[in-house]
Protein backbone atom coordinates (compact mmCIF):
# COMPACT_ATOMS: atom_id res chain seq x y z
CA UNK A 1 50.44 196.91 146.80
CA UNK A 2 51.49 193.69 146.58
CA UNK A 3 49.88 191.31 143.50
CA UNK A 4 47.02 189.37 144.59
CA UNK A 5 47.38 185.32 144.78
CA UNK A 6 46.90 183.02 141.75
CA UNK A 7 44.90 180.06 142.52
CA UNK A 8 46.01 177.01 140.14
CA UNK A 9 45.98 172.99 140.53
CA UNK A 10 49.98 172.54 139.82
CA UNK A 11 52.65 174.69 139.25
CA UNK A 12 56.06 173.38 137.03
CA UNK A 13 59.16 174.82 137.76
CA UNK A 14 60.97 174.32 134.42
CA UNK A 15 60.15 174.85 130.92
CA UNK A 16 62.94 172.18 129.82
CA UNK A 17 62.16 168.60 128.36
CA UNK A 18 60.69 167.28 132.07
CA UNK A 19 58.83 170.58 132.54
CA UNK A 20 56.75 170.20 128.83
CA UNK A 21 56.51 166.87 129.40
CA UNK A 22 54.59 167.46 132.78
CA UNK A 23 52.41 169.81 131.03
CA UNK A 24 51.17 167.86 128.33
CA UNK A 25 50.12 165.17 130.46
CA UNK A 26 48.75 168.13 132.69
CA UNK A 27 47.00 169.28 129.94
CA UNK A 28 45.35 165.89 128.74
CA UNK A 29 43.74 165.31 132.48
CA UNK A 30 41.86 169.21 132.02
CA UNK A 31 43.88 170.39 134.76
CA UNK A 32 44.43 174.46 135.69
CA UNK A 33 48.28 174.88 135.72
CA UNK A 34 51.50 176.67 134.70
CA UNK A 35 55.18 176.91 133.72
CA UNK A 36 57.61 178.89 135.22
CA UNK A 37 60.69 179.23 133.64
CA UNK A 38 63.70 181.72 134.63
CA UNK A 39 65.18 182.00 131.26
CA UNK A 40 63.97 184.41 127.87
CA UNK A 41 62.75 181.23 125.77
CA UNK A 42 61.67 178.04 125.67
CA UNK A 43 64.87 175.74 125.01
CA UNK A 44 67.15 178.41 126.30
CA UNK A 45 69.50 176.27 127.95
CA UNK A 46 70.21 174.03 124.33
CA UNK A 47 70.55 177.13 122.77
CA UNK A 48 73.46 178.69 124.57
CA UNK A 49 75.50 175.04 124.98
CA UNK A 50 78.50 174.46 123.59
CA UNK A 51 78.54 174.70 120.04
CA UNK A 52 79.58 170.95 119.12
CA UNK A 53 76.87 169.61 121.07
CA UNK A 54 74.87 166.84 119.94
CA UNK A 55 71.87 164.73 122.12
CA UNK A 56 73.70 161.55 123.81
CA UNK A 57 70.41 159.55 121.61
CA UNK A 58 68.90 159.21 118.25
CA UNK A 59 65.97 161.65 116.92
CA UNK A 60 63.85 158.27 117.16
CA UNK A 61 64.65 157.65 120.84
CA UNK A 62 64.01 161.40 122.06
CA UNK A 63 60.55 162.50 121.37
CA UNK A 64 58.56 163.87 123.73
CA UNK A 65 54.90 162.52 124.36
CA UNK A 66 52.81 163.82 121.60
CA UNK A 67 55.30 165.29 119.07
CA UNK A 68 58.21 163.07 116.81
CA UNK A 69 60.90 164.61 115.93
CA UNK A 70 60.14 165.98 112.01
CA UNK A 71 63.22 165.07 109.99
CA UNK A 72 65.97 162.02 109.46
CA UNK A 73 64.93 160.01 112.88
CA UNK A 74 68.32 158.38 112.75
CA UNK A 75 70.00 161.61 113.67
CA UNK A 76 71.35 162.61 116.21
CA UNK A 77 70.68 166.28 116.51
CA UNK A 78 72.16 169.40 117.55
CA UNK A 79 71.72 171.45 120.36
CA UNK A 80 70.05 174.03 118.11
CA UNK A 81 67.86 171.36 116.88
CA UNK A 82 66.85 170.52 120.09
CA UNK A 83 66.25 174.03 121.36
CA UNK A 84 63.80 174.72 117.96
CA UNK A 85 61.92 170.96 118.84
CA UNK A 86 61.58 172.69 122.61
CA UNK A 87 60.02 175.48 121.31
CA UNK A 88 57.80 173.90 118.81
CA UNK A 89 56.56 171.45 121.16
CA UNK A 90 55.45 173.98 123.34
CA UNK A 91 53.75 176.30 120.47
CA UNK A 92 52.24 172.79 119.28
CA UNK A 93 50.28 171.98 122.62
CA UNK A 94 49.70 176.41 123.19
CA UNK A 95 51.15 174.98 126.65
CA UNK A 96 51.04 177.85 129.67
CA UNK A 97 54.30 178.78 129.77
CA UNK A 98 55.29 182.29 131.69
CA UNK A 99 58.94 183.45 130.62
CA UNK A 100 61.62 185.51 132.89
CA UNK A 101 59.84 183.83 136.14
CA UNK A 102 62.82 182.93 138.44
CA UNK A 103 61.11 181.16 141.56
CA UNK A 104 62.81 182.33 144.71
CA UNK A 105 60.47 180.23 147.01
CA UNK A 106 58.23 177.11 147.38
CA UNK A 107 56.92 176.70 151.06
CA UNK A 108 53.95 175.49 152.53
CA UNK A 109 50.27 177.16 152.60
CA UNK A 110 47.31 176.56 153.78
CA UNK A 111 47.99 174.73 156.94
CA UNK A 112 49.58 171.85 154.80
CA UNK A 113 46.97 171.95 152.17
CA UNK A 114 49.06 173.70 149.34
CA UNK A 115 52.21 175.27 148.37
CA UNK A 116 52.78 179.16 148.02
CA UNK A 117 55.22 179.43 144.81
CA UNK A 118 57.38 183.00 145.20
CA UNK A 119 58.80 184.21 141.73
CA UNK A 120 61.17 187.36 141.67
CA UNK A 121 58.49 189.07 139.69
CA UNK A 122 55.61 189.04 139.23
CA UNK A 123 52.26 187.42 141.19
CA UNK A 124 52.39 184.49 144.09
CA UNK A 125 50.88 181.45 143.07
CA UNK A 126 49.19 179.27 145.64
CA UNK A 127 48.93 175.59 144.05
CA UNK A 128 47.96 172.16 146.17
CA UNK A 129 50.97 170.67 143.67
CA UNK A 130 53.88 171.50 142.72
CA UNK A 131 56.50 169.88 140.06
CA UNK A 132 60.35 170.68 140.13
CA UNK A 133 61.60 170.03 136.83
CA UNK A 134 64.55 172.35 136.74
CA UNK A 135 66.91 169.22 136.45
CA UNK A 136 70.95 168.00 136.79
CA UNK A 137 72.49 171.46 135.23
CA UNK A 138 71.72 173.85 137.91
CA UNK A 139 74.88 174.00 140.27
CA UNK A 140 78.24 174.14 138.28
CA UNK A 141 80.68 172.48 140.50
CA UNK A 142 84.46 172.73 140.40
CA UNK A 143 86.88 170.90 142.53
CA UNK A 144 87.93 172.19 145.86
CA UNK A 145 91.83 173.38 144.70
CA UNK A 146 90.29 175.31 141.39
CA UNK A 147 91.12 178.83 143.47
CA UNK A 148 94.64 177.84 143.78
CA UNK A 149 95.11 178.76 140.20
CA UNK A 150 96.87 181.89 139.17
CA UNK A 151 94.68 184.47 137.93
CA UNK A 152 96.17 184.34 134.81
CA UNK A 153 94.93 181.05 133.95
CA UNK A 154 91.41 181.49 132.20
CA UNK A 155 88.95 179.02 134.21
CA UNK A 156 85.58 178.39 132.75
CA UNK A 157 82.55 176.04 133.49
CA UNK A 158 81.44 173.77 130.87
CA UNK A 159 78.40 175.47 131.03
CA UNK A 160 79.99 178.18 130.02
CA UNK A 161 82.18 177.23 127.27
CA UNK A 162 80.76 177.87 123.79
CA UNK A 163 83.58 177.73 121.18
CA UNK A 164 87.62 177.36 121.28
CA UNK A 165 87.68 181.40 120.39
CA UNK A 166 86.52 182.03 123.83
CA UNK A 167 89.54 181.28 125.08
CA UNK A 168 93.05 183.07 124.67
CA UNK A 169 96.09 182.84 123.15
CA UNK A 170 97.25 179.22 121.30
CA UNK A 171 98.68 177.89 124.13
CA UNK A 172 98.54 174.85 126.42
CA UNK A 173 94.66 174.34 127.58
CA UNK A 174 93.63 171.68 130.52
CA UNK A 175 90.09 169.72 130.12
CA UNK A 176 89.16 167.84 133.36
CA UNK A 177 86.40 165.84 133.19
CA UNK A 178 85.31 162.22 132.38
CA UNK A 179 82.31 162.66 130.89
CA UNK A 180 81.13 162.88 127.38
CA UNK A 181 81.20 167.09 127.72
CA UNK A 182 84.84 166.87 128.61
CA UNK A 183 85.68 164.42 125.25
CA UNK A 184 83.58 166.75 122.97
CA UNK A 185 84.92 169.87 124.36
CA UNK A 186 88.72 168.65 124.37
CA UNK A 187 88.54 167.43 120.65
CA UNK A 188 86.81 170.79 119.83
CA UNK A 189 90.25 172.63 121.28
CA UNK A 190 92.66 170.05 119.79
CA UNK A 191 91.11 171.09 116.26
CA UNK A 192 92.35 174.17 116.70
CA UNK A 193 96.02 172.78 116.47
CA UNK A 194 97.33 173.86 120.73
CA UNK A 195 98.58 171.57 123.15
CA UNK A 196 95.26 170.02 125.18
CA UNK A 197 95.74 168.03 128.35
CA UNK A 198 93.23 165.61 129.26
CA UNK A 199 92.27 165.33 132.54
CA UNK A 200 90.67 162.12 132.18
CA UNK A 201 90.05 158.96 134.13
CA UNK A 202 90.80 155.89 132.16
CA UNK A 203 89.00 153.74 133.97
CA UNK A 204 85.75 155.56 132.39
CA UNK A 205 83.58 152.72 130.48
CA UNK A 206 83.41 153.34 126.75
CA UNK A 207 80.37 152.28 124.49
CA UNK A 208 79.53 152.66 120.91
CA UNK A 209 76.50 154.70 120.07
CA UNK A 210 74.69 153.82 117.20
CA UNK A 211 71.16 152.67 115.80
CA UNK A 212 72.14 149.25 116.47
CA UNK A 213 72.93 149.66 120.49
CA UNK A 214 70.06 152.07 120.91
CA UNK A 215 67.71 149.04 119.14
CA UNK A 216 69.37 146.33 121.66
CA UNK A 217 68.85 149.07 124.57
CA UNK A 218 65.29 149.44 123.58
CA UNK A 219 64.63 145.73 123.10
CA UNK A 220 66.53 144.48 126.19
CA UNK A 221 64.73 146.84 128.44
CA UNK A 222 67.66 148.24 129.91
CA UNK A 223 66.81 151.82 129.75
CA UNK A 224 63.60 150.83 131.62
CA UNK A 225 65.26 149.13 134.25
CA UNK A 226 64.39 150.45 137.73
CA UNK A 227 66.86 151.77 139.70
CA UNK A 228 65.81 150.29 143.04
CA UNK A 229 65.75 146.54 141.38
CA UNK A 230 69.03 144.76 141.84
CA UNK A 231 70.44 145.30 138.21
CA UNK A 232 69.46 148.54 138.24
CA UNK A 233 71.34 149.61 141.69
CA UNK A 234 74.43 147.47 140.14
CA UNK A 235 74.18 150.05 136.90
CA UNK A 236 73.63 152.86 139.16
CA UNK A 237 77.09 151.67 141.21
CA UNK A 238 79.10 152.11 137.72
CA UNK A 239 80.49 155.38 136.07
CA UNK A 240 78.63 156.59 133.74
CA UNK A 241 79.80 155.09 130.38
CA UNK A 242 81.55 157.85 127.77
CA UNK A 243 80.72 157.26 123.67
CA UNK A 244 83.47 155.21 122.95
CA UNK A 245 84.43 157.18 119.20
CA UNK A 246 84.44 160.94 120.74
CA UNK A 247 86.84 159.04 122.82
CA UNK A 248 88.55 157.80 120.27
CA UNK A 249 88.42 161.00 118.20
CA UNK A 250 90.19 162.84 121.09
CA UNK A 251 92.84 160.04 121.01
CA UNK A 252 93.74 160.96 117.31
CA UNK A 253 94.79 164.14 117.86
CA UNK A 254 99.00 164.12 118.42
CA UNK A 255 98.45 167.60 120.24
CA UNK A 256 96.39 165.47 123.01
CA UNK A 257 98.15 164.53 126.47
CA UNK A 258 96.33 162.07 128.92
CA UNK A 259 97.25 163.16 132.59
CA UNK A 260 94.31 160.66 134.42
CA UNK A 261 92.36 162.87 137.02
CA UNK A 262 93.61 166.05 138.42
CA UNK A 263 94.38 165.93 142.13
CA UNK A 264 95.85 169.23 142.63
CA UNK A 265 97.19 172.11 141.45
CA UNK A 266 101.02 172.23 140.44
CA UNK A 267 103.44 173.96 142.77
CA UNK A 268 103.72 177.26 140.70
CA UNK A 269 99.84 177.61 140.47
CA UNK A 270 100.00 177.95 136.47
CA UNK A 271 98.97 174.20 136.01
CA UNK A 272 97.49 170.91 136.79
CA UNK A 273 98.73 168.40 138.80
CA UNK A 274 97.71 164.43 137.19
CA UNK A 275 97.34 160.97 138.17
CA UNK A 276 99.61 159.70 135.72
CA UNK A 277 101.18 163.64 134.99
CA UNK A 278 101.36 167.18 134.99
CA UNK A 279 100.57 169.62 132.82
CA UNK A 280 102.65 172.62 131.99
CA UNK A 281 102.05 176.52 132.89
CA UNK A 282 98.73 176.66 131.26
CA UNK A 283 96.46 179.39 129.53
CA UNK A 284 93.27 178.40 130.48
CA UNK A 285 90.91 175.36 132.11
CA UNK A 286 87.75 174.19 131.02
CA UNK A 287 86.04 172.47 134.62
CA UNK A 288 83.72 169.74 132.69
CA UNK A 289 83.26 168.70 136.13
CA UNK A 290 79.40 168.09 136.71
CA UNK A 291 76.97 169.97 138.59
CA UNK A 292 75.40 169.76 142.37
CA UNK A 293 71.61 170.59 143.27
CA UNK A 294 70.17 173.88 143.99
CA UNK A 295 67.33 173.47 146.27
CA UNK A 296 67.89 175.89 148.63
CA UNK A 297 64.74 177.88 147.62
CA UNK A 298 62.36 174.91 148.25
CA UNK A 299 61.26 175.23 152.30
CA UNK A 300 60.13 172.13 152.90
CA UNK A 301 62.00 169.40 154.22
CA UNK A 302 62.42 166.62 151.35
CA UNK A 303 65.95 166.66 151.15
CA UNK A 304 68.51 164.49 152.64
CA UNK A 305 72.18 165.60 154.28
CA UNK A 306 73.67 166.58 150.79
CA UNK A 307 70.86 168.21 149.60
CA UNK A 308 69.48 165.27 147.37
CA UNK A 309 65.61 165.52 147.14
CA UNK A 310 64.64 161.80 149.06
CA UNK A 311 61.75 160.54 146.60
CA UNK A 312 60.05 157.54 144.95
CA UNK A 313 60.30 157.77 141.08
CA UNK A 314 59.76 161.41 141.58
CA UNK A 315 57.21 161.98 144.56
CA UNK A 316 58.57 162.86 147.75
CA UNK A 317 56.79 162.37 151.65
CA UNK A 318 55.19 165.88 151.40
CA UNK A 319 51.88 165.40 149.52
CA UNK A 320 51.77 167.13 145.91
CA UNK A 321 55.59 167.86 145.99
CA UNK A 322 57.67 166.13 143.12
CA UNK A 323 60.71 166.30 140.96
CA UNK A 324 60.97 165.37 137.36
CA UNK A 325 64.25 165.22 135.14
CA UNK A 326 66.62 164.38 137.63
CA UNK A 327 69.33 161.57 136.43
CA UNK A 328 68.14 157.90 137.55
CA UNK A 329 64.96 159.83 138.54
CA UNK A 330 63.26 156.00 137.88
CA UNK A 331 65.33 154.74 134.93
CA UNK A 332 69.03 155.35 133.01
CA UNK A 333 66.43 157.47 130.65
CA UNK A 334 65.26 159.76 133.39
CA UNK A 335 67.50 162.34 132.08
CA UNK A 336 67.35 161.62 128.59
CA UNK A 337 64.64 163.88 126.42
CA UNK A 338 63.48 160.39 125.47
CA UNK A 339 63.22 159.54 129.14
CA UNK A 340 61.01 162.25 130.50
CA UNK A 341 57.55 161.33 129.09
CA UNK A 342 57.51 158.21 131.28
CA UNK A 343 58.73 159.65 134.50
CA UNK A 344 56.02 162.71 133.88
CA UNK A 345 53.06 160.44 133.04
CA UNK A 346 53.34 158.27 136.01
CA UNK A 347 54.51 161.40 138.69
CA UNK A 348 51.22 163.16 137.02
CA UNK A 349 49.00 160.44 137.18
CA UNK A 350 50.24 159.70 141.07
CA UNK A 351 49.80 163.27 141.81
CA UNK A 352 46.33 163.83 140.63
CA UNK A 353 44.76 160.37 142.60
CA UNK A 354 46.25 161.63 145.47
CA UNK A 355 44.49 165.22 145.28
């Protein structure tokens, strides 16, 4: 027989930094709720990033409500770091968390007056809210001509990419990207001494990042800015800026070609096609090209043509439906660990005056 119904106030889809941050604020208002989370542990997807990963901000900018960071706050840490602070928050605040829960389906119940949540094991949940916090990384997305490749040349996801071992031989590699993944990634394969060809868009906005521009970004308000106020839509226009020394870094290695953004792939099908050049037969590709939403399991109709969740700082038009963690969810910070207390307090908050 099928297992019976749970009957809870909210349900969080998400164990990541938006997901804990719901839950403690959850928590603090006495309500009945839980965590889902498809993956083995809390922090999961830190854990099993790239190896060279760092957070974008300081320890001292990326607490989550509740809990500082223990250790040097000036640091910027590791993923691993940030996985253990994941886990430890949620052991600190004994928050309901329910492991290996994949949700396959959120649709309306009750005639409108809650949501049925469908996991792909375990028991149904009927909720009256519900809180999507599974954030940006949940689509990998590669360019349309990646399957024009040979087979022979290794293609892998930044997602996927751990270390320069991964990938064989010593031979020319291809990073495309214009992100801050795609710098740290490429200078991690330059160290290794083979020819890496940077498919990179100079026109990419660089910044420092240090404790002095996190203290101006603080004290100007810029990370708070709204992203429906005029400055905020005119930030929200831009590219998102790249750390100006991993930039840098990757410019000091002599093994490092710029080729500006791939178009295509070259003729033969063994490499990369440039703005500015082409690359030659290559071993491998790492796509540090971004991800694209998920939503197809949510049945209820909050999304827009691409499949964008349509929402205001978080709450969408069907009552106790919202998202947390997604970028410029409210702020630059929405996607930030720093950023998610905010967003969660006020979607919260919203959420529980309306019910």
């Amino acid at each position: 027989m099928p297992d019976s119904p749970v009957y809870i106030d909210t349900v969080v889809i998400g164990a990541g930094q938006a997901g804990l941050a719901a839950a403690y604020y959850l928590r603090q208002h006495g309500q009945s709720f839980v965590v889902l989370d498809e993956r083995p542990t809390v922090g999961h997807v830190w854990a099993t990033r790239f190896e060279s990963l760092r957070l974008f901000s300081p320890a001292w900018a990326s607490s989550l409500p509740g809990l500082p960071w223990p250790g040097n706050a000036r640091r910027y840490p590791t993923k691993d770091e940030a996985a253990a602070y994941l886990q430890r928050y949620a052991e600190h605040f004994e928050l309901p968390i329910r492991l290996g829960q994949r949700v396959t389906r959120v649709a309306v119940a009750d005639a409108g007056t809650s949501y049925e949540v469908r996991t792909a094991t375990g028991p149904p949940y009927v909720a009256r809210n519900v809180i999507v916090c599974t954030g940006p990384f949940n689509a990998p997305r590669l360019p349309t001509f990646a399957p024009q490749l040979a087979p022979t040349v290794t293609q892998l996801h930044s997602s996927a990419y751990q270390r320069a071992a991964q990938l064989p031989g010593t031979g020319p590699v291809a990073v495309v990207g214009s992100g801050n993944s795609a710098l740290q990634i490429g200078a991690d394969l330059a160290a290794t001494g083979r020819p890496v060809y940077a498919a990179y868009n100079e026109l990419t906005p660089a910044l420092p990042n240090h404790t002095g521009m996190w203290i101006f970004l603080k004290s100007t308000g810029l990370m708070r800015v709204p992203r429906h106020s005029w400055l905020g839509r005119r930030m929200l226009a831009r590219p998102e800026p790249v750390v100006s020394a991993d930039l840098s870094r990757l410019r000091s290695f002599p093994n490092v070609h710029f080729i500006g953004p791939a178009v295509s792939v070259t003729p033969d099908g063994l490499g990369l096609q440039g703005a500015t050049a082409a690359t030659p037969p290559l071993q491998a590709v790492i796509w540090a090209t971004g991800y694209g939403r998920a939503f197809d399991w949510i049945q209820v109709p909050v999304f827009d043509a691409a499949g964008e969740p349509r929402h205001q700082r978080g709450l969408t038009d069907a009552p106790g439906l919202a998202f947390l963690g997604l970028p410029w969810l409210h702020t630059r910070s929405s996607a930030l660990m720093g950023g998610a207390g905010p967003d969660a307090r006020y979607v919260v908050e919203t959420l529980l005056k309306r019910t």
